[in-house]
PDB file of N, CA and C in Angstrom:
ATOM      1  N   UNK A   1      -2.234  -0.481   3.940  1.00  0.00           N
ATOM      2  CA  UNK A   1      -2.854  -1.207   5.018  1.00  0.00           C
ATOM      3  C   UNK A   1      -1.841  -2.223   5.569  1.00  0.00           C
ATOM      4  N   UNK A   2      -1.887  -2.198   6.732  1.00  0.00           N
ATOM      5  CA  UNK A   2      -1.230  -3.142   7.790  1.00  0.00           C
ATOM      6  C   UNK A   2      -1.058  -4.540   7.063  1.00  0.00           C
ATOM      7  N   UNK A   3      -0.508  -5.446   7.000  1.00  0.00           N
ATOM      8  CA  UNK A   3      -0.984  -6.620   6.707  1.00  0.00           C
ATOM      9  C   UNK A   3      -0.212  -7.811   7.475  1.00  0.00           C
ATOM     10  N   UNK A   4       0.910  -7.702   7.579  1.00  0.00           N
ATOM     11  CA  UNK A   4       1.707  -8.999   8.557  1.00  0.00           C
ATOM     12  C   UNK A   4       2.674  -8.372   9.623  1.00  0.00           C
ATOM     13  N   UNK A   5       3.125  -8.633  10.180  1.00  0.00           N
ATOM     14  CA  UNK A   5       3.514  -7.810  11.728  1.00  0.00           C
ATOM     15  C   UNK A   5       4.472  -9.865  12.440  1.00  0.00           C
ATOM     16  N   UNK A   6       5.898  -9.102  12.006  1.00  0.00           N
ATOM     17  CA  UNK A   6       6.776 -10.391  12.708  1.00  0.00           C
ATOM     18  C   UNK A   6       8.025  -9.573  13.869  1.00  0.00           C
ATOM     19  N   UNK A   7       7.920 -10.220  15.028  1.00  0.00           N
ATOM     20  CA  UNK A   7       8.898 -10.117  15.882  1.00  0.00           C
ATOM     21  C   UNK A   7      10.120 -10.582  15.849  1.00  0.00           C
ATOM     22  N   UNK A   8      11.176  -9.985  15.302  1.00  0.00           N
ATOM     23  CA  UNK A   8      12.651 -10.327  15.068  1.00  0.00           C
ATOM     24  C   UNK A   8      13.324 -10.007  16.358  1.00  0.00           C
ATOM     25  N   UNK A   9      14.065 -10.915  16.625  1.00  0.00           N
ATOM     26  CA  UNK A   9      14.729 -11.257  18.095  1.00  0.00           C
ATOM     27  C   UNK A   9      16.308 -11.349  17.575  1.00  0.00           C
ATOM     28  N   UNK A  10      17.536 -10.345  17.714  1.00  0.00           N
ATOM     29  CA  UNK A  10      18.900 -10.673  17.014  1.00  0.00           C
ATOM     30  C   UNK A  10      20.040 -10.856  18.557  1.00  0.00           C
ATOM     31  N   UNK A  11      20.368 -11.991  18.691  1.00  0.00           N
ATOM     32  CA  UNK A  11      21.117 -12.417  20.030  1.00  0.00           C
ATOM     33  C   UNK A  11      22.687 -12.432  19.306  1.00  0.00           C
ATOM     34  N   UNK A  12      23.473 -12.393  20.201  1.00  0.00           N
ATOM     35  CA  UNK A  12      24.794 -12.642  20.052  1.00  0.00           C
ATOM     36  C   UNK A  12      25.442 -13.867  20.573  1.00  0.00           C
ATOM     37  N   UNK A  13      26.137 -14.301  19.746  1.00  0.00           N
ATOM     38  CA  UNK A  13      26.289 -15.834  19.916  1.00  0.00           C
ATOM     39  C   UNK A  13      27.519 -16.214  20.305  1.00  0.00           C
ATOM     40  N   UNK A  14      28.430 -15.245  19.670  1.00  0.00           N
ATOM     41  CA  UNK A  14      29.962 -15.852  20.518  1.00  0.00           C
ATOM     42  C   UNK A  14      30.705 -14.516  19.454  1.00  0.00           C
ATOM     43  N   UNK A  15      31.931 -14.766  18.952  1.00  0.00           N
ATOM     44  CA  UNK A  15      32.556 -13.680  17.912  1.00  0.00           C
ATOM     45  C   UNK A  15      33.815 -14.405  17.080  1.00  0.00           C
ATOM     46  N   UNK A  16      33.989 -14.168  16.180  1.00  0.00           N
ATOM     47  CA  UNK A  16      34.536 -14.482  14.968  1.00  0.00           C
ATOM     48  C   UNK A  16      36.032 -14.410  15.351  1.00  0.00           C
ATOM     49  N   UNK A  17      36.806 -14.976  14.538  1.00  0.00           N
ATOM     50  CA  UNK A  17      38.649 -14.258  15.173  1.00  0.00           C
ATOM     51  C   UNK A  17      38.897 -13.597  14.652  1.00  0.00           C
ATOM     52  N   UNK A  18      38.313 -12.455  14.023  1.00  0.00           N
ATOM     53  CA  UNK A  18      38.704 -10.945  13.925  1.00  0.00           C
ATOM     54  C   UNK A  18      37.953 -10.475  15.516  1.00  0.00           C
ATOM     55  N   UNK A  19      36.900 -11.043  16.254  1.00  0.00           N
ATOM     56  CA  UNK A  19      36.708 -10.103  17.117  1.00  0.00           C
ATOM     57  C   UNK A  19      35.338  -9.422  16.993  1.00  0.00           C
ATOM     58  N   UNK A  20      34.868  -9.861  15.756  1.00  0.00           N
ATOM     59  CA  UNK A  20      33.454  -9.280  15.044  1.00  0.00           C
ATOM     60  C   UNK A  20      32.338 -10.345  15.850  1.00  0.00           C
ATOM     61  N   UNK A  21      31.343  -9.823  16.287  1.00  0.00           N
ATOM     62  CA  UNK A  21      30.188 -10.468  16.876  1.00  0.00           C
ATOM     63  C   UNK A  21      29.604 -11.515  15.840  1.00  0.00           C
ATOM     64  N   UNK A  22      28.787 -12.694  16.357  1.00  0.00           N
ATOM     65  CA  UNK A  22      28.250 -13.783  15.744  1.00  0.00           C
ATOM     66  C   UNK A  22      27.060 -13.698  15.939  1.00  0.00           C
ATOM     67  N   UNK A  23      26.149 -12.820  14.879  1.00  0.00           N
ATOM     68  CA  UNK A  23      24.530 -12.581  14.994  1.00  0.00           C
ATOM     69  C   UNK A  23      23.403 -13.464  14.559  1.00  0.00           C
ATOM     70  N   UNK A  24      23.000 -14.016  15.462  1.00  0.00           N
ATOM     71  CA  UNK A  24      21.703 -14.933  15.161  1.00  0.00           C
ATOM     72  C   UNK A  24      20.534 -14.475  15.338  1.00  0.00           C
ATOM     73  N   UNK A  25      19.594 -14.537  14.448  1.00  0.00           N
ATOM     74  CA  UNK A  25      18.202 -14.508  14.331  1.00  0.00           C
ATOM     75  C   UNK A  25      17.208 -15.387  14.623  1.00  0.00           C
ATOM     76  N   UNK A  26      16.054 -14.600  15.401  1.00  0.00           N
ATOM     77  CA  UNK A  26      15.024 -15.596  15.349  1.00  0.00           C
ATOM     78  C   UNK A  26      13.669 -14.554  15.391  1.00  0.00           C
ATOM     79  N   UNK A  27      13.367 -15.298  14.537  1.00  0.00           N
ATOM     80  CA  UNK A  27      12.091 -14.257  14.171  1.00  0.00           C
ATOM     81  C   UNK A  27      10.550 -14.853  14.241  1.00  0.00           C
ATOM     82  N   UNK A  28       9.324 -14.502  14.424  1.00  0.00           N
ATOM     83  CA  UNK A  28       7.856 -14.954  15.048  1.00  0.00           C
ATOM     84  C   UNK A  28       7.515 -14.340  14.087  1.00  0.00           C
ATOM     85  N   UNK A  29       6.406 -15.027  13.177  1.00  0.00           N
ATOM     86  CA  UNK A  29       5.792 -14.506  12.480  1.00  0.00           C
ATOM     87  C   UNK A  29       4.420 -14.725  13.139  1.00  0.00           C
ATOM     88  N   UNK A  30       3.578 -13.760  11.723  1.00  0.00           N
ATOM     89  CA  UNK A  30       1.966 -14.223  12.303  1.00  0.00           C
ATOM     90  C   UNK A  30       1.714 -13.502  13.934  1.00  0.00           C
ATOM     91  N   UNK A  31       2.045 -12.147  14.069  1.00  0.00           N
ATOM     92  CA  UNK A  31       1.904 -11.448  15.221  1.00  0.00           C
ATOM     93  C   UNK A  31       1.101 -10.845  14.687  1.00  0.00           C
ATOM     94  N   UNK A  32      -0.260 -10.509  15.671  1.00  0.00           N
ATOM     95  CA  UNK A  32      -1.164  -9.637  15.509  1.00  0.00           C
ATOM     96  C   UNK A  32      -1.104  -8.073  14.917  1.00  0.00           C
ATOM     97  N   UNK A  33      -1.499  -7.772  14.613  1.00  0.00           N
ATOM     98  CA  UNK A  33      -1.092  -6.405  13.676  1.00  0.00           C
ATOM     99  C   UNK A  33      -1.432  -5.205  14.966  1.00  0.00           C
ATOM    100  N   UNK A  34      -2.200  -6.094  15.619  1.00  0.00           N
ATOM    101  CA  UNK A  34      -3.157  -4.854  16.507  1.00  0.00           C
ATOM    102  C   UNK A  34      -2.395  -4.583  17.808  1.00  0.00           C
ATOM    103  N   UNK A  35      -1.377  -5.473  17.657  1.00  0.00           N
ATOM    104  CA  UNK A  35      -0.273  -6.008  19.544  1.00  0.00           C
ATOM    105  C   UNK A  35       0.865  -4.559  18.946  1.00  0.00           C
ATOM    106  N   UNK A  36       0.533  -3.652  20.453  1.00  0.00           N
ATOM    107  CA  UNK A  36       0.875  -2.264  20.141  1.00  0.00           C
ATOM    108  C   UNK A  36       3.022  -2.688  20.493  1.00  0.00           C
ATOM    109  N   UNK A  37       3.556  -2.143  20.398  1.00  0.00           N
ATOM    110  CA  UNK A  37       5.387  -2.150  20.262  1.00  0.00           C
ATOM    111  C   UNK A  37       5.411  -2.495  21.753  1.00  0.00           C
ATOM    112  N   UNK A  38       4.818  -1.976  23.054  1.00  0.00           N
ATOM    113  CA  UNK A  38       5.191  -2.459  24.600  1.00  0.00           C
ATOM    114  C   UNK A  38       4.514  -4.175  24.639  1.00  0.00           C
ATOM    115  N   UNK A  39       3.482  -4.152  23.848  1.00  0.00           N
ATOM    116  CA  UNK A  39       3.164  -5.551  24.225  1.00  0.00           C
ATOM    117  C   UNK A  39       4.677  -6.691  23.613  1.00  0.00           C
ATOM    118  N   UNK A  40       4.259  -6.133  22.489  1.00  0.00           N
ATOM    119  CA  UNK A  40       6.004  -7.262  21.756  1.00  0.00           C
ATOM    120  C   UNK A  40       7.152  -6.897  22.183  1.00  0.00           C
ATOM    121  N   UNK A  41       7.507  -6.037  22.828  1.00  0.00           N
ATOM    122  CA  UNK A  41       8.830  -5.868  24.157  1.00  0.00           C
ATOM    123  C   UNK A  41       8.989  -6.622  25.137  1.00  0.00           C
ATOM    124  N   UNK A  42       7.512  -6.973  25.924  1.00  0.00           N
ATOM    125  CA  UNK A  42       6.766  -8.017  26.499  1.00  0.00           C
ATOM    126  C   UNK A  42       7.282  -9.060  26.655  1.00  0.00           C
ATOM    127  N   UNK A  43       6.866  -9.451  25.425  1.00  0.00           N
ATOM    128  CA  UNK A  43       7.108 -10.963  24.725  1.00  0.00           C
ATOM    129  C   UNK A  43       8.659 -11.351  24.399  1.00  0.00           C
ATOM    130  N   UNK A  44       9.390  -9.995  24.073  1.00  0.00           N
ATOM    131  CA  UNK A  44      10.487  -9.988  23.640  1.00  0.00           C
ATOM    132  C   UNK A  44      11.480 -10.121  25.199  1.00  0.00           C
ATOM    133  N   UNK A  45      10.864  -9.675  26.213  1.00  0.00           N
ATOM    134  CA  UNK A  45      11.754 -10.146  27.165  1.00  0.00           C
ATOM    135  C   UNK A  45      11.061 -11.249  28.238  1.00  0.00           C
ATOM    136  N   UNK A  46      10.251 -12.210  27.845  1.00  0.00           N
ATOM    137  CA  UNK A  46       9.879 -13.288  28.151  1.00  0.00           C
ATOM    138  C   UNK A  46      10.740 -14.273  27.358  1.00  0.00           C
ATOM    139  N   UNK A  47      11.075 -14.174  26.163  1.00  0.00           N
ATOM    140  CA  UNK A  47      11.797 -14.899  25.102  1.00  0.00           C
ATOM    141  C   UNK A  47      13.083 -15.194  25.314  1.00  0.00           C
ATOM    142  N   UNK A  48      13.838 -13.589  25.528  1.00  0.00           N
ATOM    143  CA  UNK A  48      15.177 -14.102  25.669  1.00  0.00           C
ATOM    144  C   UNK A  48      16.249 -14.607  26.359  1.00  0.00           C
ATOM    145  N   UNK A  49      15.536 -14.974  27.845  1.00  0.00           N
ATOM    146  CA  UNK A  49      16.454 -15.379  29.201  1.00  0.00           C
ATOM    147  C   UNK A  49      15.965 -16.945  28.053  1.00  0.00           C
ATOM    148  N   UNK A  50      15.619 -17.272  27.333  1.00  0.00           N
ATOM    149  CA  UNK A  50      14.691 -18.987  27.408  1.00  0.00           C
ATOM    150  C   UNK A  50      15.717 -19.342  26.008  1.00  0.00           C
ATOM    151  N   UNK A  51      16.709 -18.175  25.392  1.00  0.00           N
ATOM    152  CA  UNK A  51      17.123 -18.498  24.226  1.00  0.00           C
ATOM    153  C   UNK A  51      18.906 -19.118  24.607  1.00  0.00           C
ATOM    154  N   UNK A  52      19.540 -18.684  25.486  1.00  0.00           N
ATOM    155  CA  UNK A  52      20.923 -18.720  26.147  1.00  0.00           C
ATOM    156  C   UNK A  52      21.960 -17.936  25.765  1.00  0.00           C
ATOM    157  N   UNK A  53      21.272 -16.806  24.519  1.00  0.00           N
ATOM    158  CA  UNK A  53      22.618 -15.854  23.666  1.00  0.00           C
ATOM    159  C   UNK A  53      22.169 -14.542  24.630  1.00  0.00           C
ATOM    160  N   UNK A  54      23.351 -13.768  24.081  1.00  0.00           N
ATOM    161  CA  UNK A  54      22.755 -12.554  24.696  1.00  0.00           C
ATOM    162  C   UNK A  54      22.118 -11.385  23.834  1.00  0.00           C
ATOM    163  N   UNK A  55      21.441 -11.062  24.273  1.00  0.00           N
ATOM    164  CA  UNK A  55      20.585 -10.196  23.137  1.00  0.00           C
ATOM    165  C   UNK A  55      21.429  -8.864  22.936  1.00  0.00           C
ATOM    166  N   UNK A  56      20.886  -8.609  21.270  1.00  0.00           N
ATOM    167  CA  UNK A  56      21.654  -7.402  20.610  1.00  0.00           C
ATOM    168  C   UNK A  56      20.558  -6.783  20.641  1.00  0.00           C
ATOM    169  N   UNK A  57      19.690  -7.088  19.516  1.00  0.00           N
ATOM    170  CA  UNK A  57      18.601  -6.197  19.025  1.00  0.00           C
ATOM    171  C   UNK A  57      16.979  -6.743  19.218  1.00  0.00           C
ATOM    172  N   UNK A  58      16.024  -5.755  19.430  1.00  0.00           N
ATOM    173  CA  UNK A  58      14.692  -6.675  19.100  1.00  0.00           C
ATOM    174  C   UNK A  58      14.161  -5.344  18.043  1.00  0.00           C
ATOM    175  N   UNK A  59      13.425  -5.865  16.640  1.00  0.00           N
ATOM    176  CA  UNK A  59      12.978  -5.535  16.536  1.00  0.00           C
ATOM    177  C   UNK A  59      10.900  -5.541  15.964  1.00  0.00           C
ATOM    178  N   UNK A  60      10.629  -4.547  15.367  1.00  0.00           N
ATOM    179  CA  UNK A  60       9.036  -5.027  14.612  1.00  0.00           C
ATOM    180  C   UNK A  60       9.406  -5.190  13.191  1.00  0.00           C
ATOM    181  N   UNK A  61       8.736  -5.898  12.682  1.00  0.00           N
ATOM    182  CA  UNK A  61       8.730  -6.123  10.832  1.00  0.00           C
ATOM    183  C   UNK A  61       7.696  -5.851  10.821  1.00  0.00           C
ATOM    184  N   UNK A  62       6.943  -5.138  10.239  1.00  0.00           N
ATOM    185  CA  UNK A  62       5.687  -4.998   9.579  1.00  0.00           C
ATOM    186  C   UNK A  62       5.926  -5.298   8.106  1.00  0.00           C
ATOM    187  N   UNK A  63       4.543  -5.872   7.439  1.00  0.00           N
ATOM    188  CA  UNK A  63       4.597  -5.598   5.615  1.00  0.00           C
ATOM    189  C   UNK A  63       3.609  -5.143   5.623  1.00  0.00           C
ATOM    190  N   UNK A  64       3.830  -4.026   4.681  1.00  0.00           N
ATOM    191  CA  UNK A  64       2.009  -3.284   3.967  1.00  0.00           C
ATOM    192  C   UNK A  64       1.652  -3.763   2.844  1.00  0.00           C
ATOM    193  N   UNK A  65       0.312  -3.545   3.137  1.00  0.00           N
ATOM    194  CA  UNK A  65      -0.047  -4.309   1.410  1.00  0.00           C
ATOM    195  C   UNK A  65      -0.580  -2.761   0.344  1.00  0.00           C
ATOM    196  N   UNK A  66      -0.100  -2.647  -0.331  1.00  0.00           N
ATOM    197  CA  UNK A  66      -0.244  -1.493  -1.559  1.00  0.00           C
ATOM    198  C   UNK A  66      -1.655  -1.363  -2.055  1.00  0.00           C
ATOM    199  N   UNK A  67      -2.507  -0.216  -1.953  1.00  0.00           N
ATOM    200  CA  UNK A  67      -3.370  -0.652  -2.904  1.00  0.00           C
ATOM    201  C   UNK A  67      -3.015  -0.543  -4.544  1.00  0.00           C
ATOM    202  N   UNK A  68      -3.841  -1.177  -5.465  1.00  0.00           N
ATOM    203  CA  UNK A  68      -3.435  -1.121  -6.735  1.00  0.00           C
ATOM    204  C   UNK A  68      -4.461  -0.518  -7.646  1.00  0.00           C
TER     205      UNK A  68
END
């Protein structure tokens, strides 16, 4: 069963002196379980003009809970 549902947002921040990208996270927890992947795309590009990096990745986290 479904149980927690977080929106991870991974921007790029500047790059290292090898040249390697500088990845920052920001992640929303406590997202509705029921908010289908276009709604949190949504949200995900309401978010990132408001952050100033440039975006790499968005993704969903879900956790399930096991029954026992």
């Amino acid at each position: 069963m479904l149980s927690n549902s977080r929106l991870v947002i991974v921007f790029e921040s500047g790059y290292n002196q090898i040249g390697e990208p500088i990845l920052k996270t920001k992640s929303f927890n406590n997202i509705k379980t029921a908010a289908t992947n276009e709604q949190l795309k949504a949200v995900a590009d309401a978010l990132i003009p408001l952050q100033g990096w440039t975006p790499y990745q968005v993704d969903r986290a879900n956790t399930y809970a096991l029954d026992l």
